[in-house]
PDB file of N, CA and C in Angstrom:
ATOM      1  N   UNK A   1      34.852 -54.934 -33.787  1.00  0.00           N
ATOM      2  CA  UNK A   1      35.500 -54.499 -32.572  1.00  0.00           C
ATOM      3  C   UNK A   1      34.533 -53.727 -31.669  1.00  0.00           C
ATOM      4  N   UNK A   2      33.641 -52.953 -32.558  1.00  0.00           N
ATOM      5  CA  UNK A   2      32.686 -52.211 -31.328  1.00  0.00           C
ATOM      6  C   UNK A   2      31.599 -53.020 -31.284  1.00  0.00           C
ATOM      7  N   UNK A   3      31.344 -54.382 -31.464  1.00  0.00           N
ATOM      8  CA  UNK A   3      30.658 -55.352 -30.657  1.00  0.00           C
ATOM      9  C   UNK A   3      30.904 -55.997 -29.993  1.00  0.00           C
ATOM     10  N   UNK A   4      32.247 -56.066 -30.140  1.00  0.00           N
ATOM     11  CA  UNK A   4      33.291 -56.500 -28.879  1.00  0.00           C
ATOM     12  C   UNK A   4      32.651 -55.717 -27.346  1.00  0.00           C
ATOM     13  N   UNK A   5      33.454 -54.832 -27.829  1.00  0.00           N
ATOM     14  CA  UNK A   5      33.032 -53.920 -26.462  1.00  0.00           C
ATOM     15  C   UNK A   5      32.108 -53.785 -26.036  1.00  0.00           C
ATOM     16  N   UNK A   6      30.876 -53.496 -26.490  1.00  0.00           N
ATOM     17  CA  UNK A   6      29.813 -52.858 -26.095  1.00  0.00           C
ATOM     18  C   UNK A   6      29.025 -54.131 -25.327  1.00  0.00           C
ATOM     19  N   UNK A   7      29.904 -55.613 -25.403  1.00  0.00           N
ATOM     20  CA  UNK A   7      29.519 -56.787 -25.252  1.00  0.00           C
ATOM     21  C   UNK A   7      29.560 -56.987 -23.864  1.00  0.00           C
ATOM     22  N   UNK A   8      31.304 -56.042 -23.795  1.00  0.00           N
ATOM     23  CA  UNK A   8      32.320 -56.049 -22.605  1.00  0.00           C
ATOM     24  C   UNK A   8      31.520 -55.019 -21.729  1.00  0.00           C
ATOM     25  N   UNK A   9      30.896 -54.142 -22.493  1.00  0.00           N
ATOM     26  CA  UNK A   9      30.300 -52.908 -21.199  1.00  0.00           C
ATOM     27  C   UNK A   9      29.221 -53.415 -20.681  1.00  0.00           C
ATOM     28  N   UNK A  10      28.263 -53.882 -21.365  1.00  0.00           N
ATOM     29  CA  UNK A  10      27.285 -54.706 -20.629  1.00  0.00           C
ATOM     30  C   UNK A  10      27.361 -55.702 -19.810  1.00  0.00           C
ATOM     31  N   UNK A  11      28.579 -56.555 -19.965  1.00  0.00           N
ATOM     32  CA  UNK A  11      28.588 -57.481 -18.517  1.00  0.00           C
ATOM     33  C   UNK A  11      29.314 -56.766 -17.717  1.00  0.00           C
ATOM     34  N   UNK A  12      30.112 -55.989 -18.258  1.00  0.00           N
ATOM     35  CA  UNK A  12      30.739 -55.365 -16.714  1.00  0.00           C
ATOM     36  C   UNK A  12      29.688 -54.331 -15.977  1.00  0.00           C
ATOM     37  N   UNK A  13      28.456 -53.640 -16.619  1.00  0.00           N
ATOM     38  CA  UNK A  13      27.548 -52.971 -16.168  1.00  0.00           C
ATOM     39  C   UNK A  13      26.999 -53.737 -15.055  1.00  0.00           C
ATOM     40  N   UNK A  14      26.027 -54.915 -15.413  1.00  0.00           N
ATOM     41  CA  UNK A  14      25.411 -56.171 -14.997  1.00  0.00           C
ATOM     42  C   UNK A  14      26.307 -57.172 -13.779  1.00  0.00           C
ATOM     43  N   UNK A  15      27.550 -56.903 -14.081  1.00  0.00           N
ATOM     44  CA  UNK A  15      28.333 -57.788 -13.096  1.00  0.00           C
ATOM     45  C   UNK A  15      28.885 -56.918 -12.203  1.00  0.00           C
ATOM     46  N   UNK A  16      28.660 -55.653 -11.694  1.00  0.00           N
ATOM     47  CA  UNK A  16      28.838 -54.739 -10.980  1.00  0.00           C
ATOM     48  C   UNK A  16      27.776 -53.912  -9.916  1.00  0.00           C
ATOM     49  N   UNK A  17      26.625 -55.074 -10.261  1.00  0.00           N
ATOM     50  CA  UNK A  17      25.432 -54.858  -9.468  1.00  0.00           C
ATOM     51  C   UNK A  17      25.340 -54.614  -7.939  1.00  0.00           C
ATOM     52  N   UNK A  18      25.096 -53.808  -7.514  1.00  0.00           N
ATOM     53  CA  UNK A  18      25.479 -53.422  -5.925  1.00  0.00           C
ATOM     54  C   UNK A  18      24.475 -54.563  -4.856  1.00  0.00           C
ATOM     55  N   UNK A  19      25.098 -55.336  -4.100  1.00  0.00           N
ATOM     56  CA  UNK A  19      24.195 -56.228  -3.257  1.00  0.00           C
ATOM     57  C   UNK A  19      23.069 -55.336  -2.639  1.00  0.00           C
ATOM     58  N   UNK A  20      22.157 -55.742  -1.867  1.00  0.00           N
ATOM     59  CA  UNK A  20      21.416 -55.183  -1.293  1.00  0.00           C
ATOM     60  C   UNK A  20      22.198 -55.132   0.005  1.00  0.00           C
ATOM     61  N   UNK A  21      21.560 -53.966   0.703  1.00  0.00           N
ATOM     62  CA  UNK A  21      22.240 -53.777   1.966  1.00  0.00           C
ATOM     63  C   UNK A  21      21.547 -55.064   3.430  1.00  0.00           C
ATOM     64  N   UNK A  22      22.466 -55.349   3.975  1.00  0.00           N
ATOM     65  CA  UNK A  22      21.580 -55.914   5.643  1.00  0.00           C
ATOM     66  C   UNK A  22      20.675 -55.130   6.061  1.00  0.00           C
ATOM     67  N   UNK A  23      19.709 -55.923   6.963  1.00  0.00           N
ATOM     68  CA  UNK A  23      18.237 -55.067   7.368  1.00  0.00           C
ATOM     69  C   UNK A  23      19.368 -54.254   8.432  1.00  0.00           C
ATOM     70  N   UNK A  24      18.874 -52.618   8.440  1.00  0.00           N
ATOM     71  CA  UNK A  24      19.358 -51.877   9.076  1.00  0.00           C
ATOM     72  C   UNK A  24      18.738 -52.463  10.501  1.00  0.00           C
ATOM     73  N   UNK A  25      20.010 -51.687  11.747  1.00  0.00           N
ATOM     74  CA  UNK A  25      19.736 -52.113  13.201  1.00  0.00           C
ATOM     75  C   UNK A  25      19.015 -51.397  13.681  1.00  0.00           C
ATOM     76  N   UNK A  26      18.016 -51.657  14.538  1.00  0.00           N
ATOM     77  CA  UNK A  26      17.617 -53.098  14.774  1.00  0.00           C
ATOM     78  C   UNK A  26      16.861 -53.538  13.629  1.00  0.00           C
ATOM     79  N   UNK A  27      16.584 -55.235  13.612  1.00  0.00           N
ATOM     80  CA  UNK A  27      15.580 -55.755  13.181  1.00  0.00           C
ATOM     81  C   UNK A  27      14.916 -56.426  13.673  1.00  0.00           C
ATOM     82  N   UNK A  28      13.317 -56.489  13.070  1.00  0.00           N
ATOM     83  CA  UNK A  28      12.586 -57.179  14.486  1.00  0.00           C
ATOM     84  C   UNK A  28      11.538 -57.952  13.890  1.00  0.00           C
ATOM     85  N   UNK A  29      11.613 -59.254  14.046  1.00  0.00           N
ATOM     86  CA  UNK A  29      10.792 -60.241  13.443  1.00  0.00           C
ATOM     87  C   UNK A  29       9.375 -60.717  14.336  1.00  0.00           C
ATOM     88  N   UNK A  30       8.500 -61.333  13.973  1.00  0.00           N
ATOM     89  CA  UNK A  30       7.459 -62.025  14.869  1.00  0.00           C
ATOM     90  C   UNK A  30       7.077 -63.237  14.348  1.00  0.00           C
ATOM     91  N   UNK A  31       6.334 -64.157  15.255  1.00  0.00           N
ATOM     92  CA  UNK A  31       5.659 -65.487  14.872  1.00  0.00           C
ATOM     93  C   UNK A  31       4.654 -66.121  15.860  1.00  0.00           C
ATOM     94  N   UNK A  32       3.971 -66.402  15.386  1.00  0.00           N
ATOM     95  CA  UNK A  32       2.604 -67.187  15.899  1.00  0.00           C
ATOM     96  C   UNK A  32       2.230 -68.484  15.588  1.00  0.00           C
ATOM     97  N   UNK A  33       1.732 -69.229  16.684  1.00  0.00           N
ATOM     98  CA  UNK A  33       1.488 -70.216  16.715  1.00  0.00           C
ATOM     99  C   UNK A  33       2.824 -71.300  17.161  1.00  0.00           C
ATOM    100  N   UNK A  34       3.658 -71.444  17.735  1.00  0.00           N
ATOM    101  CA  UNK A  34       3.797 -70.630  19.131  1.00  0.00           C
ATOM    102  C   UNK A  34       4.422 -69.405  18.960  1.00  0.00           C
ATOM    103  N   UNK A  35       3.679 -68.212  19.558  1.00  0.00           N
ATOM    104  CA  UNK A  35       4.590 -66.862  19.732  1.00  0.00           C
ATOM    105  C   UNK A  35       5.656 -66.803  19.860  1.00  0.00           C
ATOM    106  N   UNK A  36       6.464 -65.896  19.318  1.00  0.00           N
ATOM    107  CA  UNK A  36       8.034 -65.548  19.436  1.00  0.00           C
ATOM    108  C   UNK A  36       8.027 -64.091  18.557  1.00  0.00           C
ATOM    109  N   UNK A  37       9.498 -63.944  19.161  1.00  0.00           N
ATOM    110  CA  UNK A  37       9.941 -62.749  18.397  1.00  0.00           C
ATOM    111  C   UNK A  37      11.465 -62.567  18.429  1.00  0.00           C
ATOM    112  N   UNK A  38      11.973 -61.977  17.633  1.00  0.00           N
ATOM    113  CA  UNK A  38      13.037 -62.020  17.114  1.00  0.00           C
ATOM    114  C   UNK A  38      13.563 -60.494  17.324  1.00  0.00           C
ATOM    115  N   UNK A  39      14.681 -59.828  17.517  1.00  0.00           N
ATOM    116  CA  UNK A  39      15.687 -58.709  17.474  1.00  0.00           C
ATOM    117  C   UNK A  39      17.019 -58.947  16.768  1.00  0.00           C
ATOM    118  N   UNK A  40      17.498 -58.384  16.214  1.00  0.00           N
ATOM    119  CA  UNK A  40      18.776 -58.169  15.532  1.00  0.00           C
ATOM    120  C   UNK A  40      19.433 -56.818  15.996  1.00  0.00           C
ATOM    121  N   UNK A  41      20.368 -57.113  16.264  1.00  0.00           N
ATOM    122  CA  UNK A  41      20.712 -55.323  16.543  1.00  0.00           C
ATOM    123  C   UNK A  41      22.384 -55.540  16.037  1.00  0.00           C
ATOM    124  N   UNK A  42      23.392 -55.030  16.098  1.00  0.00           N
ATOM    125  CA  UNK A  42      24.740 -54.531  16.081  1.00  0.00           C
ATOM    126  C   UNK A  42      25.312 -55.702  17.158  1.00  0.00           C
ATOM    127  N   UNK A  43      24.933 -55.957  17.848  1.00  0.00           N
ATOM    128  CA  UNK A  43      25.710 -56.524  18.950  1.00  0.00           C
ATOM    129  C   UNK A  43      25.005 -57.726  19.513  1.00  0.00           C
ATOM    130  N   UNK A  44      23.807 -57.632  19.088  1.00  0.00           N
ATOM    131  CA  UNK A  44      22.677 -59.200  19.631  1.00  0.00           C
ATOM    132  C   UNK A  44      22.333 -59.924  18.542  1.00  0.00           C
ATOM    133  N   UNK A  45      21.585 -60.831  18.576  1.00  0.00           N
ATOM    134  CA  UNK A  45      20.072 -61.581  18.176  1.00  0.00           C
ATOM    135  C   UNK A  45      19.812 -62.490  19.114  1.00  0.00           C
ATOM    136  N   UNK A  46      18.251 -61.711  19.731  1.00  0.00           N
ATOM    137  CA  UNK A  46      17.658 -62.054  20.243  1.00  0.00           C
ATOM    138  C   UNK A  46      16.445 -62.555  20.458  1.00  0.00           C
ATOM    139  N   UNK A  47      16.313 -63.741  20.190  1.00  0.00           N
ATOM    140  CA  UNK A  47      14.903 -64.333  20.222  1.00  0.00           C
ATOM    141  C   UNK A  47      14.519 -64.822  21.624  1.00  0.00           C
ATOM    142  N   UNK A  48      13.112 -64.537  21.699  1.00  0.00           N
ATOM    143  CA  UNK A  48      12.600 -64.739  22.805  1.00  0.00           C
ATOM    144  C   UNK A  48      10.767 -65.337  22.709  1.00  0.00           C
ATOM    145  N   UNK A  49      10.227 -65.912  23.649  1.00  0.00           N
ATOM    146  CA  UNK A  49       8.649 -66.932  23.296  1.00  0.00           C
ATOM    147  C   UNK A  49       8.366 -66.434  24.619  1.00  0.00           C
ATOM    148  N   UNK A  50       7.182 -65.964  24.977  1.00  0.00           N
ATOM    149  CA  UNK A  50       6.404 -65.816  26.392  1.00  0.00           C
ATOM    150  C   UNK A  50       6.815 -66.548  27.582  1.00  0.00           C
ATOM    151  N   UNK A  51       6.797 -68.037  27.424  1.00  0.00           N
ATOM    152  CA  UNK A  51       6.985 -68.679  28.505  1.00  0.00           C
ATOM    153  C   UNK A  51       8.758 -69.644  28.851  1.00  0.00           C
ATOM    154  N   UNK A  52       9.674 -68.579  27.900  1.00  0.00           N
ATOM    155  CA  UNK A  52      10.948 -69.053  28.041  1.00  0.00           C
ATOM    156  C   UNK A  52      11.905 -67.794  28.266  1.00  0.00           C
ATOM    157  N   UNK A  53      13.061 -68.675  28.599  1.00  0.00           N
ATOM    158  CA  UNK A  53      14.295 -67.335  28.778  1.00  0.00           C
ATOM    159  C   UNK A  53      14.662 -66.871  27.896  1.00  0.00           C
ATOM    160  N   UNK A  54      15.177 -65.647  27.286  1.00  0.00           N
ATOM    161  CA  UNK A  54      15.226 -64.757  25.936  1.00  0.00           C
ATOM    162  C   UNK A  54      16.433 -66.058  25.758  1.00  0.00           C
ATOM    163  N   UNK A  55      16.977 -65.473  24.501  1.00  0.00           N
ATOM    164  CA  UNK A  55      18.483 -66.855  24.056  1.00  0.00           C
ATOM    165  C   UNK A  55      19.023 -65.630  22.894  1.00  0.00           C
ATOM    166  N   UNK A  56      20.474 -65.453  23.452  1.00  0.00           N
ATOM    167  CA  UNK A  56      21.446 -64.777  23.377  1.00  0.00           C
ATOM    168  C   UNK A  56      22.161 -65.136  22.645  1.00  0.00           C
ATOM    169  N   UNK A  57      22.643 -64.638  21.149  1.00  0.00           N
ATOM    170  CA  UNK A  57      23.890 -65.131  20.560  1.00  0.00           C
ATOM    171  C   UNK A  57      24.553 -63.608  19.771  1.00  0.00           C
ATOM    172  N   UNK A  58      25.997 -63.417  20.245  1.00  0.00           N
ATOM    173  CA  UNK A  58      26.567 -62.379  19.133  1.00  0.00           C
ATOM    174  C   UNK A  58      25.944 -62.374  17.828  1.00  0.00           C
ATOM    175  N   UNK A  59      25.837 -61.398  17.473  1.00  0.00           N
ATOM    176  CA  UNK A  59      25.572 -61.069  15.734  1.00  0.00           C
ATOM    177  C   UNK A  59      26.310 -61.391  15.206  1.00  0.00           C
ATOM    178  N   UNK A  60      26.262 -62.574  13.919  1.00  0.00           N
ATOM    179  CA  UNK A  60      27.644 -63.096  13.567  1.00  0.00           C
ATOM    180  C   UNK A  60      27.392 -61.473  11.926  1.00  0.00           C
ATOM    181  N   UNK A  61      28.501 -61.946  11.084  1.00  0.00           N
ATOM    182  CA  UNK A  61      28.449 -61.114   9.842  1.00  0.00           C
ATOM    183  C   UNK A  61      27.227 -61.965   8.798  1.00  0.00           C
ATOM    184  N   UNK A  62      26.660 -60.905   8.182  1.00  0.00           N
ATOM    185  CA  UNK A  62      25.992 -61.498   7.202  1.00  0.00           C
ATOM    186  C   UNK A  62      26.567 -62.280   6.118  1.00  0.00           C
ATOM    187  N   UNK A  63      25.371 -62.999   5.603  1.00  0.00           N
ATOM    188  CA  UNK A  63      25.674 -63.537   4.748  1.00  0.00           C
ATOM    189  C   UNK A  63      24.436 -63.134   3.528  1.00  0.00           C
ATOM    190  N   UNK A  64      24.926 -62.525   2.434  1.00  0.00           N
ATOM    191  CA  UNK A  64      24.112 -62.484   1.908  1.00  0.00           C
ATOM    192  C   UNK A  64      23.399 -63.466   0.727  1.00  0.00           C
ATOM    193  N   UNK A  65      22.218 -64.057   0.884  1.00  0.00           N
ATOM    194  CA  UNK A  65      21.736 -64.792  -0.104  1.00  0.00           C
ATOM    195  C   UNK A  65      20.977 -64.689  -1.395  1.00  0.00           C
ATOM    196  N   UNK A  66      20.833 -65.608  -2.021  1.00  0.00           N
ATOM    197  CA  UNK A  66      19.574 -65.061  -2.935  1.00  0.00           C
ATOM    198  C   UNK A  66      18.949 -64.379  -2.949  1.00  0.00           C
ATOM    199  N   UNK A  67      18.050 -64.481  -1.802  1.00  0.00           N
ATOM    200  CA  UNK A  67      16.408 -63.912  -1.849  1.00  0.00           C
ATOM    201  C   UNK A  67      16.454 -62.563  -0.500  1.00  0.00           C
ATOM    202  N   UNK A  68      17.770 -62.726   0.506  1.00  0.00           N
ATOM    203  CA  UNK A  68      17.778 -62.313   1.340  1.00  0.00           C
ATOM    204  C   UNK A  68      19.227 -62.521   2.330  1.00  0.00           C
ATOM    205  N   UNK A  69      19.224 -62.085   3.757  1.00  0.00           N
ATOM    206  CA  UNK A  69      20.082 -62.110   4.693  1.00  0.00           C
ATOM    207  C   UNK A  69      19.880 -62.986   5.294  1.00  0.00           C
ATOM    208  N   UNK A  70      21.304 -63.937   5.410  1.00  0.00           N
ATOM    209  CA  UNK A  70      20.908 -65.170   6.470  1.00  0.00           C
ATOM    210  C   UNK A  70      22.270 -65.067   7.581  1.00  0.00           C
ATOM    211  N   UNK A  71      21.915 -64.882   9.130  1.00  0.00           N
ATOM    212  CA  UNK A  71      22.707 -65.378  10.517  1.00  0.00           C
ATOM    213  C   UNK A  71      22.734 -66.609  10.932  1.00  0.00           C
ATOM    214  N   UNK A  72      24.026 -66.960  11.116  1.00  0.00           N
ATOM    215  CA  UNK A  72      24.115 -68.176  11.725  1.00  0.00           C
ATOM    216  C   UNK A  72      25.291 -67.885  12.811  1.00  0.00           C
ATOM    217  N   UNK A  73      24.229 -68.555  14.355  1.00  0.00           N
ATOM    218  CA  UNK A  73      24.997 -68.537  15.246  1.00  0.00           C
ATOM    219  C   UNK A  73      25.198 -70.196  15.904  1.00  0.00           C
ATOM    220  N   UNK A  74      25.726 -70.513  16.534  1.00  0.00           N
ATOM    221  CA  UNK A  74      25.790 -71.908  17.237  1.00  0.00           C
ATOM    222  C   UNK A  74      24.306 -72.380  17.479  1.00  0.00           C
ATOM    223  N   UNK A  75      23.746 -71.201  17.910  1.00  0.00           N
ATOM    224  CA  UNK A  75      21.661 -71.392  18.558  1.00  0.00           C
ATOM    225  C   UNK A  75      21.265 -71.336  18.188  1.00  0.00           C
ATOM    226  N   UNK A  76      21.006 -69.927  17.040  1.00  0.00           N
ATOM    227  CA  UNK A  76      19.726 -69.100  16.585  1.00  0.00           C
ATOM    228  C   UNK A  76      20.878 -69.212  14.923  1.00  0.00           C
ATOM    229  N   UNK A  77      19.646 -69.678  14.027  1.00  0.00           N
ATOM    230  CA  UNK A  77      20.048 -69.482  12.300  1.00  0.00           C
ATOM    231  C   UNK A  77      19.163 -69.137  12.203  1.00  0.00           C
ATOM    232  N   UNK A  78      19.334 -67.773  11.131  1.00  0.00           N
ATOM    233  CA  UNK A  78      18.325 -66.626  10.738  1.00  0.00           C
ATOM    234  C   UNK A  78      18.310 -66.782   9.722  1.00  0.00           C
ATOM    235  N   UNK A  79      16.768 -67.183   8.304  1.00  0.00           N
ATOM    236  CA  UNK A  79      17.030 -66.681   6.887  1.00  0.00           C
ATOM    237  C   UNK A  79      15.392 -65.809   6.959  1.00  0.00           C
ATOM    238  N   UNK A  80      16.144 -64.603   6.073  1.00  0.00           N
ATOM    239  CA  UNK A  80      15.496 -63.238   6.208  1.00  0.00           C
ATOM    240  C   UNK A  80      15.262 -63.609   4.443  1.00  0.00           C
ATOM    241  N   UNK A  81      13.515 -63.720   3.880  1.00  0.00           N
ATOM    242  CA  UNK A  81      13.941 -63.678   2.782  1.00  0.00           C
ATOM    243  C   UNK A  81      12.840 -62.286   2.416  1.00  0.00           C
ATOM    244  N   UNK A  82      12.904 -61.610   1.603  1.00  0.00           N
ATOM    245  CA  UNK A  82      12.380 -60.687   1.027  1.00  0.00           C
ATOM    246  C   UNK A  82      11.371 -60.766   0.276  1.00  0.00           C
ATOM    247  N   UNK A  83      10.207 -60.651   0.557  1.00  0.00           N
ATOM    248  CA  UNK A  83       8.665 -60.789   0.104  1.00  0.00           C
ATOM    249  C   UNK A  83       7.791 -60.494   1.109  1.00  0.00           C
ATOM    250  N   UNK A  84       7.031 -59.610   0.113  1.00  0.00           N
ATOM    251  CA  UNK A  84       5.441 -59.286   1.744  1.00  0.00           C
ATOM    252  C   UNK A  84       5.402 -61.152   2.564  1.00  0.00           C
ATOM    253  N   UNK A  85       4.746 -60.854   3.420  1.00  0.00           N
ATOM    254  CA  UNK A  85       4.455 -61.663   4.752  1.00  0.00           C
ATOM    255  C   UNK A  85       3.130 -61.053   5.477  1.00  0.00           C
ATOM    256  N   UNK A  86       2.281 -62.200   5.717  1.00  0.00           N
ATOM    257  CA  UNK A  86       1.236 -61.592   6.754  1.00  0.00           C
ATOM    258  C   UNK A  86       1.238 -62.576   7.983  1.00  0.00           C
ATOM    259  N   UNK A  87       1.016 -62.255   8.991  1.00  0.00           N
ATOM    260  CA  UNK A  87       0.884 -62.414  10.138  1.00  0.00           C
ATOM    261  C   UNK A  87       0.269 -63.578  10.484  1.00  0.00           C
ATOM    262  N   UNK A  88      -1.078 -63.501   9.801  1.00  0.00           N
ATOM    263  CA  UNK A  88      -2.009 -65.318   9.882  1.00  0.00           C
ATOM    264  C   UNK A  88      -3.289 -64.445  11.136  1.00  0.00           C
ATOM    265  N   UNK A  89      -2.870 -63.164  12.217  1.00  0.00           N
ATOM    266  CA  UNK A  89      -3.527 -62.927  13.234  1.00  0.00           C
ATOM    267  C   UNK A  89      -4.194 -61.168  13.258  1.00  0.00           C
ATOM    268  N   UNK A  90      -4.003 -60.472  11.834  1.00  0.00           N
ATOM    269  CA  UNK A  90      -3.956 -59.357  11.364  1.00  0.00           C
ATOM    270  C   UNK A  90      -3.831 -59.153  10.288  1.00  0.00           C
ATOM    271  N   UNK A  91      -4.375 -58.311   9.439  1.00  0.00           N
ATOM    272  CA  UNK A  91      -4.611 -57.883   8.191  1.00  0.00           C
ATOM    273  C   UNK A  91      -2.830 -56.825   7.825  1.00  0.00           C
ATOM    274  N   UNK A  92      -2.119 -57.445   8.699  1.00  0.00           N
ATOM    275  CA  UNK A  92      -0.773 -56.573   8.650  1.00  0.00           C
ATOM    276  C   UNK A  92       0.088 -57.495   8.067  1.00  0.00           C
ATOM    277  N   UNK A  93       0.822 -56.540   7.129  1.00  0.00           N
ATOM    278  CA  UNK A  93       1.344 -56.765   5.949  1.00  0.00           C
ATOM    279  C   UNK A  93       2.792 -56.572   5.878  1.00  0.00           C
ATOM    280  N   UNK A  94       3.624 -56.851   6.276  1.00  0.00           N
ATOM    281  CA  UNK A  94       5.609 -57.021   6.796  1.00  0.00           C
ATOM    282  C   UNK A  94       6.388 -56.933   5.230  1.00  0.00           C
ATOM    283  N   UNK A  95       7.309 -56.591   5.424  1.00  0.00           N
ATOM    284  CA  UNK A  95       7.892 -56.699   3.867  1.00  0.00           C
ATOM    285  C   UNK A  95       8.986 -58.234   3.596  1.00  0.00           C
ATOM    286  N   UNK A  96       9.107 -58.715   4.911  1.00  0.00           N
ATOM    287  CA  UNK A  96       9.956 -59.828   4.588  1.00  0.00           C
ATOM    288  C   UNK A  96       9.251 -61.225   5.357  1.00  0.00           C
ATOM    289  N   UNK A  97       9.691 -62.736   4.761  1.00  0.00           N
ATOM    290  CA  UNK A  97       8.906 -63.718   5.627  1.00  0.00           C
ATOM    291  C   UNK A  97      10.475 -64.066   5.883  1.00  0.00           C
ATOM    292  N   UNK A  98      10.559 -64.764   7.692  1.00  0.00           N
ATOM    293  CA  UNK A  98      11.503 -64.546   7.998  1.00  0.00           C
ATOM    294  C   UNK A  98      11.562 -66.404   8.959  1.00  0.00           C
ATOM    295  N   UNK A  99      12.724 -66.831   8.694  1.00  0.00           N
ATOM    296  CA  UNK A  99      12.540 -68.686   9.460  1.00  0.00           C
ATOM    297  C   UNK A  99      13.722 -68.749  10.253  1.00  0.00           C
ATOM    298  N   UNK A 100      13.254 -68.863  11.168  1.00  0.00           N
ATOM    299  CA  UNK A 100      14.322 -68.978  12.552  1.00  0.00           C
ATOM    300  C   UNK A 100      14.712 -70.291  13.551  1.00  0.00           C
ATOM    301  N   UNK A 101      15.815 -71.002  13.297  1.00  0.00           N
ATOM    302  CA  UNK A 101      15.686 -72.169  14.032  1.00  0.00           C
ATOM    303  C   UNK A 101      16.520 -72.048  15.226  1.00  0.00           C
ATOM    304  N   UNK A 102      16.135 -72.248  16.179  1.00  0.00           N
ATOM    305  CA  UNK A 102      16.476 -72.139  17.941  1.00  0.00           C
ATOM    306  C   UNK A 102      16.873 -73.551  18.742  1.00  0.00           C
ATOM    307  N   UNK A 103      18.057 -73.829  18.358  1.00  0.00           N
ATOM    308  CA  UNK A 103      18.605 -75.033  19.151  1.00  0.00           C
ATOM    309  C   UNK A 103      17.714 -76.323  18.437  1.00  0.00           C
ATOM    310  N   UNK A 104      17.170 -76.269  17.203  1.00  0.00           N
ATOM    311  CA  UNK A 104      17.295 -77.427  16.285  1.00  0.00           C
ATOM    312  C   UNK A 104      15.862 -77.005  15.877  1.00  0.00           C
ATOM    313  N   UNK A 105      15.322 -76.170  16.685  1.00  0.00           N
ATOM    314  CA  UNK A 105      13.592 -76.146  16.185  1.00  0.00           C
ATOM    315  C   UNK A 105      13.085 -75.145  15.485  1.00  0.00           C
ATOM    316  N   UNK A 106      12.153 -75.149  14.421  1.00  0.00           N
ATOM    317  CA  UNK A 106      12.368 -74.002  13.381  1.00  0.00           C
ATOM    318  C   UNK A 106      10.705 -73.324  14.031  1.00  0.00           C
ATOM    319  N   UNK A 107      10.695 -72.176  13.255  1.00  0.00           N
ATOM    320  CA  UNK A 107       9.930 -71.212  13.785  1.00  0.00           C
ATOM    321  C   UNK A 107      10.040 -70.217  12.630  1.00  0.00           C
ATOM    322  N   UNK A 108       8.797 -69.854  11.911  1.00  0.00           N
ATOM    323  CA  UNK A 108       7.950 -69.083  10.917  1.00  0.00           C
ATOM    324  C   UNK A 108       7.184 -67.918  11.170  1.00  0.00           C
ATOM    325  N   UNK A 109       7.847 -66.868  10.276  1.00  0.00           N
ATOM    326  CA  UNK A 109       6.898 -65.824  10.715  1.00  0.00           C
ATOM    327  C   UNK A 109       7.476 -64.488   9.948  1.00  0.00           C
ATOM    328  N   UNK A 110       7.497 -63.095   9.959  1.00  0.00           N
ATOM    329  CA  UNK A 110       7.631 -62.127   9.318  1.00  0.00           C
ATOM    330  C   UNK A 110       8.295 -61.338  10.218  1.00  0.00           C
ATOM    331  N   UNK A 111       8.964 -60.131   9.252  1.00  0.00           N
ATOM    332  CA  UNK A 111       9.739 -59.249   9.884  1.00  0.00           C
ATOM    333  C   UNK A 111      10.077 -58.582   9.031  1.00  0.00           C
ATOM    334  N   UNK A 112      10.769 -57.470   9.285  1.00  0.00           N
ATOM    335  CA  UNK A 112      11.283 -55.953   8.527  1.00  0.00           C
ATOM    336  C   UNK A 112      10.476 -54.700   9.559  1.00  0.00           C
ATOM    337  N   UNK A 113      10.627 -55.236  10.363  1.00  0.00           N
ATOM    338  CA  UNK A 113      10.055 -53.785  11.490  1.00  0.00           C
ATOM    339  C   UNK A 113      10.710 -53.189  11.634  1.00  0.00           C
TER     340      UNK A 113
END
């Protein structure tokens, strides 16, 4: 009987694991090759590229995944996954690599700013 239990306390320990929290607001991603950048805030996500108009979609609710946080809006789908990231243009070192697709086209790069 007390291997019973002690069977029972360990998965209920283990199956009571607290998710990780969403990247606190704001969040702010980057990418190169073509440039862009990314914002998350409470009320936006906003991605924007040098030579285009920023592109606007409500913050939908997270979803939390495996490896990380993923948004999906009608425009902009966000997967935020959790692992260093470098830049490709700087010896700078991000805590998450982050893939963003914008009206069908995907776009690579890091974030946790």
């Amino acid at each position: 009987m007390k291997r019973i239990s002690a069977c029972f306390a360990l998965a209920a320990i283990g199956g009571c694991a607290p998710l990780p929290p969403p990247p606190p607001p704001p969040y702010h991603a980057v990418g190169t090759e073509p440039f862009w950048d990314l914002l998350i805030d409470e009320h936006n996500l906003t991605f924007r590229q040098p030579d285009g108009q920023p592109i606007t979609q409500p913050t939908p609710r997270v979803i939390h995944g495996f490896a990380g946080e993923i948004y999906q809006t009608p425009r902009i789908n966000v997967n935020i996954v959790h692992g260093q990231c470098g830049d490709g243009m700087s010896d700078r070192t991000y805590p998450d690599k982050v893939q963003v697709t914008v009206d069908g086209r995907q776009f690579n790069g890091c974030g946790g700013l």
